[in-house]
Protein backbone atom coordinates (compact mmCIF):
# COMPACT_ATOMS: atom_id res chain seq x y z
CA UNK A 1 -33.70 31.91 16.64
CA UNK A 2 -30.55 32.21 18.47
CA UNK A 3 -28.15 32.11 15.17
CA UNK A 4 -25.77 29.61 16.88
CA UNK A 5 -22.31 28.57 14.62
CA UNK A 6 -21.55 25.21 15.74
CA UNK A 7 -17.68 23.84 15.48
CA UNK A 8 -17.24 20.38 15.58
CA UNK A 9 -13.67 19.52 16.78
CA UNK A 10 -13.40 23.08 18.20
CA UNK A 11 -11.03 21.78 21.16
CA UNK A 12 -8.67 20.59 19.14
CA UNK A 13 -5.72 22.22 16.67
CA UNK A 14 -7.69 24.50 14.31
CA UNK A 15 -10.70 24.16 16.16
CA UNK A 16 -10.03 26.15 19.35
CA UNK A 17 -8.50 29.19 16.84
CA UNK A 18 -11.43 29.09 15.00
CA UNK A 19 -13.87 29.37 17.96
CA UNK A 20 -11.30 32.27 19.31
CA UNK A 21 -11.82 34.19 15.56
CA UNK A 22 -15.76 33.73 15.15
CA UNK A 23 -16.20 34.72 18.91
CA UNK A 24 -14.01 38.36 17.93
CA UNK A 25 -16.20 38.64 15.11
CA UNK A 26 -19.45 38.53 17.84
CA UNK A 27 -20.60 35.25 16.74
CA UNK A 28 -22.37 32.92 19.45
CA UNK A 29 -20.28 29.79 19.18
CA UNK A 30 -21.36 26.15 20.71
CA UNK A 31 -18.66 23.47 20.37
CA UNK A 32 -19.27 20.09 19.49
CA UNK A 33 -15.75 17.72 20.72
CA UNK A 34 -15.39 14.57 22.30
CA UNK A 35 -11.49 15.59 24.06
CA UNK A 36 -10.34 12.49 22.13
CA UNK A 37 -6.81 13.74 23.42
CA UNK A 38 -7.82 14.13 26.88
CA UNK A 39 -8.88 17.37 29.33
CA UNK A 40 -7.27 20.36 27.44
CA UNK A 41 -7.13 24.38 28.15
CA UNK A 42 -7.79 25.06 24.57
CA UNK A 43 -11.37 26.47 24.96
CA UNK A 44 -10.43 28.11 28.57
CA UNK A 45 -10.29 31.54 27.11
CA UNK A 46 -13.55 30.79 25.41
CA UNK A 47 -15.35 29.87 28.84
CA UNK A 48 -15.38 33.59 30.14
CA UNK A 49 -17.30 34.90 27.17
CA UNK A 50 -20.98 35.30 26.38
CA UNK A 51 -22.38 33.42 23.40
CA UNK A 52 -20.07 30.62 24.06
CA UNK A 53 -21.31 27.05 24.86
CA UNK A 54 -19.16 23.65 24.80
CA UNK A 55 -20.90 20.32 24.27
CA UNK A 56 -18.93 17.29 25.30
CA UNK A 57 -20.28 14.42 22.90
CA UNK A 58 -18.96 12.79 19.66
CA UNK A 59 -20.23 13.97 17.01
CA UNK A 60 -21.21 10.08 16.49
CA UNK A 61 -24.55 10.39 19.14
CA UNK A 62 -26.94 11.54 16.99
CA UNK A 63 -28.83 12.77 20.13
CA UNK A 64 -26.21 14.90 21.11
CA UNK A 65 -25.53 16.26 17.66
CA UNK A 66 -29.51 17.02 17.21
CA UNK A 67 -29.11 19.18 20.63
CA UNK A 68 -26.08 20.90 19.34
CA UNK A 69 -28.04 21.90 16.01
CA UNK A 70 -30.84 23.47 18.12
CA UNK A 71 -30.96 26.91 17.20
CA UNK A 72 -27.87 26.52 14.61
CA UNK A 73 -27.72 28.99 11.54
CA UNK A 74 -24.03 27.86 10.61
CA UNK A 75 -21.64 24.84 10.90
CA UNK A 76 -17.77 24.32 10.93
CA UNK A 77 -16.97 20.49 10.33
CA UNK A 78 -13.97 20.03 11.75
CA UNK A 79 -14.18 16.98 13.99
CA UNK A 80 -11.97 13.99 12.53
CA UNK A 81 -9.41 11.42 12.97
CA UNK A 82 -6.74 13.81 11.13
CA UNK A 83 -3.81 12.52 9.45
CA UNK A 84 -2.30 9.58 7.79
CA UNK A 85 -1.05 8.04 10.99
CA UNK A 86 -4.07 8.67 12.73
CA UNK A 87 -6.08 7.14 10.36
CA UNK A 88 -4.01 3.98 9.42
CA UNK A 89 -4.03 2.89 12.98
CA UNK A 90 -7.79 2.80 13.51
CA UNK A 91 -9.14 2.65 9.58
CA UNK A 92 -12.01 1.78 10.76
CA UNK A 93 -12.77 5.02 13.11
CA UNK A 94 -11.12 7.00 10.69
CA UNK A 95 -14.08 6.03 8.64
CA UNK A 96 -16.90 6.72 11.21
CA UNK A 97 -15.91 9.67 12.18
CA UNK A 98 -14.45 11.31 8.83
CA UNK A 99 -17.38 10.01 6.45
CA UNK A 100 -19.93 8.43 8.29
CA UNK A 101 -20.45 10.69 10.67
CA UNK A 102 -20.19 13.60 8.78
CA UNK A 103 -22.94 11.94 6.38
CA UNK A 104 -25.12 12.08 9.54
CA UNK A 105 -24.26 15.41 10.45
CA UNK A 106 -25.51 16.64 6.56
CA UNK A 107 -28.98 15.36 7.32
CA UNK A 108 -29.11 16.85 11.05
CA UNK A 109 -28.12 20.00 9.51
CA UNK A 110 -30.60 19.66 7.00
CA UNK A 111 -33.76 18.99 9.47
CA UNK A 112 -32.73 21.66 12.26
CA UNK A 113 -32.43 24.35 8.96
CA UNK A 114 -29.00 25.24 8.91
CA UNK A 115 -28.03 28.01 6.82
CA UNK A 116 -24.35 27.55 6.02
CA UNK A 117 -22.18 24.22 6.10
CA UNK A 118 -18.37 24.53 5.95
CA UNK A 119 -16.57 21.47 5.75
CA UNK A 120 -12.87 21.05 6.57
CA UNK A 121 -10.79 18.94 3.57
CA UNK A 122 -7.45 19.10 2.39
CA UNK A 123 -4.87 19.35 -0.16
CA UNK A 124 -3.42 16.01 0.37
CA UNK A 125 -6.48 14.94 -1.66
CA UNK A 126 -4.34 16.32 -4.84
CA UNK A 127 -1.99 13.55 -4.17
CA UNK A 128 1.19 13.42 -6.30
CA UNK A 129 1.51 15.75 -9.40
CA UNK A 130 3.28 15.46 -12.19
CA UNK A 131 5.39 18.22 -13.77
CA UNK A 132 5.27 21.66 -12.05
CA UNK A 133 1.54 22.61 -12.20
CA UNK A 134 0.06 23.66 -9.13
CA UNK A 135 -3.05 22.08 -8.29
CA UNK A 136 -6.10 24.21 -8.93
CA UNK A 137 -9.30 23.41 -7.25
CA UNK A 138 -10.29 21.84 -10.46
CA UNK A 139 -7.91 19.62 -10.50
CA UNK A 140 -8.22 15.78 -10.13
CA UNK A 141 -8.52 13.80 -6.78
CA UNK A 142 -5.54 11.07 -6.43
CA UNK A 143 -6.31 10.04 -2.53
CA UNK A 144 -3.20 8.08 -1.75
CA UNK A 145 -3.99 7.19 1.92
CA UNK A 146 -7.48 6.54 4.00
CA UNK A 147 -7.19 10.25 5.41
CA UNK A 148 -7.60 11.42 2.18
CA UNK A 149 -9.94 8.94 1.02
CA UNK A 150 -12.36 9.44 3.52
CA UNK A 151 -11.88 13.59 3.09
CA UNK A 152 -12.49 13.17 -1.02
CA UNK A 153 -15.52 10.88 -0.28
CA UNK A 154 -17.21 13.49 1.96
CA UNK A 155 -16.62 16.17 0.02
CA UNK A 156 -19.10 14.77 -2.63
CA UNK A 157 -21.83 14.69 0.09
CA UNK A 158 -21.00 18.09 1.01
CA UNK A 159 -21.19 19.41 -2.41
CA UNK A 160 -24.01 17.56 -3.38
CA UNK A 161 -26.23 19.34 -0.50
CA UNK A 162 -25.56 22.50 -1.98
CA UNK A 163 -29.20 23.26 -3.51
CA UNK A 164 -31.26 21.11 -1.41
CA UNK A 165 -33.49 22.98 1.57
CA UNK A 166 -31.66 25.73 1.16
CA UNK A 167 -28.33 24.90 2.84
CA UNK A 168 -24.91 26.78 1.31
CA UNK A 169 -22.44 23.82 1.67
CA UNK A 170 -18.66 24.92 0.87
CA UNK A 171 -14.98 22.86 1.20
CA UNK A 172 -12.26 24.37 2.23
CA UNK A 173 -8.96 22.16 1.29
CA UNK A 174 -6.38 23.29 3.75
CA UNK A 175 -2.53 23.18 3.70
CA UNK A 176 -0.41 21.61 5.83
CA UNK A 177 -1.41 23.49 8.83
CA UNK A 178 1.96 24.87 11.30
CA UNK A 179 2.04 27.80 14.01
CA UNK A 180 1.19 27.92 17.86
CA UNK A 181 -1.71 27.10 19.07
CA UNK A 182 -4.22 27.05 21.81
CA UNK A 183 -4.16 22.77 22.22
CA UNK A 184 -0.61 22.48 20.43
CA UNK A 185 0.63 19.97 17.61
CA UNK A 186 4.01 18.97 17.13
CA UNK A 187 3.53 16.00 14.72
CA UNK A 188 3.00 18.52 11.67
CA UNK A 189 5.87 19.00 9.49
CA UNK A 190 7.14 22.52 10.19
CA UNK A 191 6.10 22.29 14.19
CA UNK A 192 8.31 19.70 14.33
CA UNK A 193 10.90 20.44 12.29
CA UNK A 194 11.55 23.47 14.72
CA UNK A 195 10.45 21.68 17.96
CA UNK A 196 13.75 19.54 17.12
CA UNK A 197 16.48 21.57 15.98
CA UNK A 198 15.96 24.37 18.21
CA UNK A 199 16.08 21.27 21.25
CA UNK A 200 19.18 20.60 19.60
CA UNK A 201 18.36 17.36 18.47
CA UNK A 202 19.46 15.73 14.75
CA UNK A 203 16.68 16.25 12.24
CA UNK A 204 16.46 13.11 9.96
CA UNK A 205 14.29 14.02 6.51
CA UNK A 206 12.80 12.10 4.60
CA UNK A 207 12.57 12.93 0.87
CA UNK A 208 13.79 16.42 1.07
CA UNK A 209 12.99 17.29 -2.76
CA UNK A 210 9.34 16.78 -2.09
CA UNK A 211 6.87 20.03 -1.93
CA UNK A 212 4.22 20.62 0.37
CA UNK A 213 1.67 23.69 0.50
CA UNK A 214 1.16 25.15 4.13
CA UNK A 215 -0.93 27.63 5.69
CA UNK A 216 -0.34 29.33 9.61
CA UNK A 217 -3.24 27.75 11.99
CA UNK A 218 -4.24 31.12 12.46
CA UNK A 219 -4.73 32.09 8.76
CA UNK A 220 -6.66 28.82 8.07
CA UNK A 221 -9.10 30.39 11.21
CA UNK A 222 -9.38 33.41 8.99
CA UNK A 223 -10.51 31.24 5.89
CA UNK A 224 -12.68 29.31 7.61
CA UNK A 225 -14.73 32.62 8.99
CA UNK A 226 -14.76 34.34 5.51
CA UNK A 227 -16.73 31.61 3.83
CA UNK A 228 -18.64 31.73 6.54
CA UNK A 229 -19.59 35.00 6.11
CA UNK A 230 -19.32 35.73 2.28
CA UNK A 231 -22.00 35.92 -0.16
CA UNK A 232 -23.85 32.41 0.12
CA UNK A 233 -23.56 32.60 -4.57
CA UNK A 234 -19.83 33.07 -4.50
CA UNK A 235 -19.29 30.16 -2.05
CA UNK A 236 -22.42 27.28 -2.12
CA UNK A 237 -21.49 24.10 -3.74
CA UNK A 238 -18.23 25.10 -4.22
CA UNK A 239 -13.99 24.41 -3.29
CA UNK A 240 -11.47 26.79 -2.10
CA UNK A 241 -7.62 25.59 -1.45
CA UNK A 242 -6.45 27.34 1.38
CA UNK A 243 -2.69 28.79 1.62
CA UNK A 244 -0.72 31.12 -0.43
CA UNK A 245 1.49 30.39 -3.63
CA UNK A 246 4.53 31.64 -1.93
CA UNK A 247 4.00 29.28 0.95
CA UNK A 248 4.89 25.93 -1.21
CA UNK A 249 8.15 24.72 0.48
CA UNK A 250 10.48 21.44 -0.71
CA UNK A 251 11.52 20.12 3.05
CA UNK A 252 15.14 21.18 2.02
CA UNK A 253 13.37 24.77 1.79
CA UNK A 254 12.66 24.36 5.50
CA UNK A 255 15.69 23.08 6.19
CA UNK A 256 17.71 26.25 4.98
CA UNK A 257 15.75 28.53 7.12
CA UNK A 258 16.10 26.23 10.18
CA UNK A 259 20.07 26.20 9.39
CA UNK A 260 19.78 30.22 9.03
CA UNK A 261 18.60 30.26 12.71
CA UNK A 262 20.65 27.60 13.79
CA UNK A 263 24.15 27.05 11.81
CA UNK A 264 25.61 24.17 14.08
CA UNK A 265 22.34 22.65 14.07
CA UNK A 266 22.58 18.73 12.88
CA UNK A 267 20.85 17.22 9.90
CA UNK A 268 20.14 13.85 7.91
CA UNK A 269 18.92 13.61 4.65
CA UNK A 270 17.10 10.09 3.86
CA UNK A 271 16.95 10.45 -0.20
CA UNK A 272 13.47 8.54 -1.00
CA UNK A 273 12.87 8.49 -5.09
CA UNK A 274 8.95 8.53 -4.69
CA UNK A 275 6.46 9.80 -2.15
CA UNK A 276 2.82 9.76 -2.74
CA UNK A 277 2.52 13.39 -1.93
CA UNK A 278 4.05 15.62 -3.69
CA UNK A 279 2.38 18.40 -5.03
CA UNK A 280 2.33 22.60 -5.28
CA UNK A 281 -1.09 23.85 -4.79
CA UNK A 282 -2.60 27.40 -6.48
CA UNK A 283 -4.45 30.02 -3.64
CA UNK A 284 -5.42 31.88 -6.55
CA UNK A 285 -9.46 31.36 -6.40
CA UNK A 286 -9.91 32.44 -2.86
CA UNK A 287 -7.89 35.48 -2.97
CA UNK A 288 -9.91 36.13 -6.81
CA UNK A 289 -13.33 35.63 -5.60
CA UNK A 290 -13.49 36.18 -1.42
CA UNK A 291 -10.29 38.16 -1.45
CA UNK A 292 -9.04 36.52 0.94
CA UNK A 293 -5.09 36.50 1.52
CA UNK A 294 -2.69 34.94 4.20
CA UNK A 295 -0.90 37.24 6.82
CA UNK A 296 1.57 35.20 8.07
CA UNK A 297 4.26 33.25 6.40
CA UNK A 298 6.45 29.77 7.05
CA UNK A 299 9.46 32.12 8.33
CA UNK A 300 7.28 33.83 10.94
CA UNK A 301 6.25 30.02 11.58
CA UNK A 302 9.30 28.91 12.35
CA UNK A 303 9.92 32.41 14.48
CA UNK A 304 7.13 31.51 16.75
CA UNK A 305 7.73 27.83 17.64
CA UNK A 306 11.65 28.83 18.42
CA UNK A 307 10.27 31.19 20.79
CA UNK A 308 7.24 29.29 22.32
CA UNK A 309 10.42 26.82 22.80
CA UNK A 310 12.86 28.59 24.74
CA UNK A 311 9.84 30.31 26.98
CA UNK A 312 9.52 27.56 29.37
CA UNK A 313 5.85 27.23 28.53
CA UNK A 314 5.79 23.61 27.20
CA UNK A 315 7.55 21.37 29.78
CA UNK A 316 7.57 18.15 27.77
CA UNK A 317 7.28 18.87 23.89
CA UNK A 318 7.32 15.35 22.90
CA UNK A 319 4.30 14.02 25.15
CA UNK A 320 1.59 12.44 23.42
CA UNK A 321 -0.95 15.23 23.97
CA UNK A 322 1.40 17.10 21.62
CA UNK A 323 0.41 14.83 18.86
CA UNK A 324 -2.42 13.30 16.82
């Protein structure tokens, strides 16, 4: 036994971080992606190492996944049509690949022995809250788009697995993900938010008074790893929200520190009375039981896009590679 960790989706966002994090912790890491957005250098750095091994299939071909498994002690879940856009404009791939597939990938992972089974969800599940509670892991599941839908649906497959043949499943709800990364996003709120007033460009907003939870790309790595490697009876069958409480941001929050950085910078407020997500979410379990808390924060965020920005690295910002 080889003790392979196998990420699914590990070209893409949070994927190629991930890999990057297990692989400096000295974990062998085989990657599981399809390059649904075409031939990227995300997993370049990862090619030069030992214990590293990419496997070009969707996670769909059950063949490919059962090869992938072969010697597997851990997974990462990550592969999925991610986002609301995403999903509403192929609902029904959103649904193969985010619950069908990941249905399959349970029962390969149960035959080939897997140890561990992390699965990636996320907070939008909490959909809109009333009042100013933050959401605790506890709290209940308001899906108010198919992204979410299909996320809340396979996390009861996932949790279910928990005590059968010996496999430690765990979900990990994420924030709304933001920072630089290896294969780069600019269709996530704070990414783009920055991407457009540091270009100079008018920033229209939509519902301003609205609160999201969000999390650096490189912190949700971090997460992802310490389930992976804590005590299989403080994580199996179990939910952790991953963020911080200080990181829960109205958009007009991130529109006074863009202005702070940039005070001739140009913006439009579009006042909307309802949006189906709006919620504050509570970090307090995984920093309580894995001890697990975030090092970076929205301001260092915004920080690093200004400067991947002005460094010449990204010729065309807006291409579509640059989005999901």
């Amino acid at each position: 036994m080889e003790n392979w960790t196998v990420v699914t989706g590990g070209a893409g966002y949070v994927g190629a971080v991930v890999v990057d994090e297990l692989l400096a912790r000295g974990r062998k890491v085989r990657v599981v992606d399809s390059l649904v957005h075409g031939s990227v250098p995300s997993l370049l750095l990862a090619w030069g190492q030992r214990g590293f091994e990419f496997v070009p299939a969707d996670v769909r071909e059950p063949a490919a996944v059962r090869e992938a498994l072969r010697d597997a002690e851990a997974i990462f879940h990550g592969a999925a049509i991610v986002g609301d856009p995403a999903c509403s404009r192929q609902p029904e791939l959103a649904r193969e690949v985010n619950l069908d597939a990941s249905r399959a990938l349970l029962d390969a992972a149960e035959q080939a022995g897997v140890e561990r089974f992390v699965f990636a969800s996320t907070c939008s599940n909490y959909g809109r809250l009333e009042g100013e509670a933050a959401a605790t892991e506890d709290f209940p599941l308001r899906p108010v788009s198919l992204y979410a839908e299909t996320k809340v649906e396979a996390e009861l497959d996932v949790l279910a697995r928990a005590d059968r043949n010996g496999m430690c499943t765990s979900c990990l709800r994420f924030a709304t993900v933001y920072g630089v990364a290896p294969r780069m996003r600019f269709d996530l709120t704070v990414n783009e938010f920055t991407r457009d007033t540091s270009l100079g460009k008018e920033l229209v907003v939509y519902g301003e008074q609205f609160w999201r939870p969000y999390v650096h790309v490189r912190d949700a790595a971090r997460a992802i790893a310490t389930v992976l490697e804590a005590p299989q009876d403080k994580v199996a069958g179990d939910v952790f929200n991953v963020g911080d409480n200080d990181q829960n941001y109205r958009k007009l929050d991130l529109v006074e520190l863009l202005r702070a950085r940039f005070p001739d910078a140009q913006f439009k407020f579009v006042h909307k009375d309802e949006d189906p997500r709006d919620y504050k979410v509570s970090f307090d379990k995984i920093r309580s039981v894995l001890g697990f808390e975030t090092e970076w924060t929205v301001e260092q965020g915004i920080d690093e896009v200004v400067a991947l920005m002005r460094s010449g690295l990204v010729e065309d910002p807006y291409a579509e590679i640059y989005r999901n």
